[in-house]
C-alpha atoms as a PDB file:
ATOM      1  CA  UNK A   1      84.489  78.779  81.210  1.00  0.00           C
ATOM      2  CA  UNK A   2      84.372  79.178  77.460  1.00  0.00           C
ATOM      3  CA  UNK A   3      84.731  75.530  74.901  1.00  0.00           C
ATOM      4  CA  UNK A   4      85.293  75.953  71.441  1.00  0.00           C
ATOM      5  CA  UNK A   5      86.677  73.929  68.716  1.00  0.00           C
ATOM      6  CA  UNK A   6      89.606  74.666  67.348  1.00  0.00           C
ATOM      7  CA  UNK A   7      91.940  74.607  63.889  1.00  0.00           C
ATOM      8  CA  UNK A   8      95.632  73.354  64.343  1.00  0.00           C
ATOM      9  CA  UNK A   9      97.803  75.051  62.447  1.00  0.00           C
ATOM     10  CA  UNK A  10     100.409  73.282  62.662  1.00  0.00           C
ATOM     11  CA  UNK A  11     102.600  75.285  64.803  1.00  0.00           C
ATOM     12  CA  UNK A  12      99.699  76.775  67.019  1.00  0.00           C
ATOM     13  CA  UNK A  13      96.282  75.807  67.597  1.00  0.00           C
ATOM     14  CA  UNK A  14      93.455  78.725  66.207  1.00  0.00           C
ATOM     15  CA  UNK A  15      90.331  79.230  68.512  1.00  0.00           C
ATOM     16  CA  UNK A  16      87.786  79.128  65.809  1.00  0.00           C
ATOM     17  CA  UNK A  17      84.719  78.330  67.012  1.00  0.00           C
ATOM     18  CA  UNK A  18      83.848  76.513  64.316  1.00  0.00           C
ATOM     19  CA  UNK A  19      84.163  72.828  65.659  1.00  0.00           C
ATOM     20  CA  UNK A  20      83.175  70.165  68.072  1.00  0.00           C
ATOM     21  CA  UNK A  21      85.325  70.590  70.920  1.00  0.00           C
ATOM     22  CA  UNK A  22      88.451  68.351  70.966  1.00  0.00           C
ATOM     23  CA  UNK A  23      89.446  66.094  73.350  1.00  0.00           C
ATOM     24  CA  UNK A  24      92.099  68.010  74.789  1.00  0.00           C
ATOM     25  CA  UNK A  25      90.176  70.820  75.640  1.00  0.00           C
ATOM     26  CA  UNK A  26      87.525  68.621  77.260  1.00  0.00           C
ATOM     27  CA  UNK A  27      90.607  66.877  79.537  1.00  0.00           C
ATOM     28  CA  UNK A  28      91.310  70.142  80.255  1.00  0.00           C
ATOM     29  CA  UNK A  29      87.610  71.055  80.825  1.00  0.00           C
ATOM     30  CA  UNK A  30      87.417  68.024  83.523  1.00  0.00           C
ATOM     31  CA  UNK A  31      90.798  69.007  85.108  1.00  0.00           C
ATOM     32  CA  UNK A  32      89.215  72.269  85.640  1.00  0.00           C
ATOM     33  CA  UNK A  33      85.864  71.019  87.304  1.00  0.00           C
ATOM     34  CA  UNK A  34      88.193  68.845  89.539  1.00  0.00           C
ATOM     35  CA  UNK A  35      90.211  71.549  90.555  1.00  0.00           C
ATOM     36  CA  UNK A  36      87.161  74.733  90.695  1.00  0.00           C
ATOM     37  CA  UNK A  37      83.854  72.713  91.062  1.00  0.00           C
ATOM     38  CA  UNK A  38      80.797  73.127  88.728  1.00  0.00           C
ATOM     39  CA  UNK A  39      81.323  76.620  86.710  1.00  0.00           C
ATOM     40  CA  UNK A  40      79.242  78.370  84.295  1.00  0.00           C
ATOM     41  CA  UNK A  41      80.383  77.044  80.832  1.00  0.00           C
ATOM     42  CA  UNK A  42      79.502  78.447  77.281  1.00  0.00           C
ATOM     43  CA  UNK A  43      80.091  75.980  74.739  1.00  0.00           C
ATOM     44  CA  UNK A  44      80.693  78.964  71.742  1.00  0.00           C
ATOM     45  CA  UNK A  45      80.339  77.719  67.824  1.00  0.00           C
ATOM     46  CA  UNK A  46      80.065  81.029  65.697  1.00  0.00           C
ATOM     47  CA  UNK A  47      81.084  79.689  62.374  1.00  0.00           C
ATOM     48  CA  UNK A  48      80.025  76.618  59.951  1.00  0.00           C
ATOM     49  CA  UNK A  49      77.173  75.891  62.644  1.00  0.00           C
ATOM     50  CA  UNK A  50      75.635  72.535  62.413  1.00  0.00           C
ATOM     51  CA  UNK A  51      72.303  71.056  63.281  1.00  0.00           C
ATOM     52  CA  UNK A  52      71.419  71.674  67.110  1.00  0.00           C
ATOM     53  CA  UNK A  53      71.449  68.015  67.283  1.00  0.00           C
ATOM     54  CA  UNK A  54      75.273  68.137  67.246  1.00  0.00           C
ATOM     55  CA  UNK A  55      75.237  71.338  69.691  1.00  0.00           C
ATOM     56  CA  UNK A  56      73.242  69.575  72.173  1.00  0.00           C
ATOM     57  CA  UNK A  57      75.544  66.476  72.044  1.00  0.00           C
ATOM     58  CA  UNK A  58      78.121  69.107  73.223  1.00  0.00           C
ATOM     59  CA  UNK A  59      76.203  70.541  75.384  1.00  0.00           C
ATOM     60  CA  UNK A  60      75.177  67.202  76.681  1.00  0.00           C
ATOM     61  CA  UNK A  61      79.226  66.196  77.014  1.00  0.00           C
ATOM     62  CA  UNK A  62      79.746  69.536  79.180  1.00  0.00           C
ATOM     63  CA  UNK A  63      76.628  68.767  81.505  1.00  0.00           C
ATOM     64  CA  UNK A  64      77.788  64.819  81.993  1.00  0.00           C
ATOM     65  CA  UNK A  65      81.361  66.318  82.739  1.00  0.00           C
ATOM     66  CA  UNK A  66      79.631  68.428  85.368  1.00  0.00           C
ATOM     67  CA  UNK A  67      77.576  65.922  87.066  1.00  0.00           C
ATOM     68  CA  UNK A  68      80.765  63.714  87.162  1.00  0.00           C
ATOM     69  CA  UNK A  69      82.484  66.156  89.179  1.00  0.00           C
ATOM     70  CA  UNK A  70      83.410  64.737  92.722  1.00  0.00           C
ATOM     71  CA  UNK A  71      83.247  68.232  94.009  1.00  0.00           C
ATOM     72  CA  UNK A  72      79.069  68.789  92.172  1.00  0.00           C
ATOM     73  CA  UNK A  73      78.308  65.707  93.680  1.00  0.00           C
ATOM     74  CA  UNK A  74      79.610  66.861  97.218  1.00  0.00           C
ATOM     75  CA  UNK A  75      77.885  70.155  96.538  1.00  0.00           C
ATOM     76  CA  UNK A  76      74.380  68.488  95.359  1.00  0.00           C
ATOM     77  CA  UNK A  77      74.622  65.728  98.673  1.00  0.00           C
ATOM     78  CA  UNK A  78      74.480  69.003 100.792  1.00  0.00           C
ATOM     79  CA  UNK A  79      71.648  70.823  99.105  1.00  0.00           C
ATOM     80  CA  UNK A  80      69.665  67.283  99.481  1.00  0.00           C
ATOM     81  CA  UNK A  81      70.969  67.118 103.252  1.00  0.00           C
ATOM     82  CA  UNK A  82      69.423  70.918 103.351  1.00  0.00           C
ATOM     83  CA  UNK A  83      65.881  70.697 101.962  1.00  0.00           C
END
């Protein structure tokens, strides 16, 4: 799964990479870990890159998301049950 921020044009929205991801894309992001489970995700920021203390936050969003996901914690409850 690829996140990116994005530039609204006003009639369409322009994958930039050059923002925070928006809140719509991470409701979208959690409908998609409800539906799929835990997936690899690449948070991708190419342009106007700020400190890595703002790319970890998003990084840190992604991996809460994750951990959140009824289906990761159903997946991590078995690997526990396993060892």
């Amino acid at each position: 799964m690829h996140l990116a921020g994005f530039e609204d044009q006003g009639t369409h929205l322009l994958d930039t990479h050059g923002a925070r991801v928006h809140g719509p894309v991470w409701q979208l992001y959690q409908t998609a870990l409800e539906r799929f489970g835990p997936i690899p995700t690449l948070i991708e920021w190419d342009t106007d890159i700020p400190d890595f203390s703002v790319l970890q936050e998003e990084q840190s969003n992604a991996a809460r998301m994750m951990a959140q996901c009824s289906k990761y914690s159903s997946l991590a409850s078995a690997e526990q049950v396993s060892r």
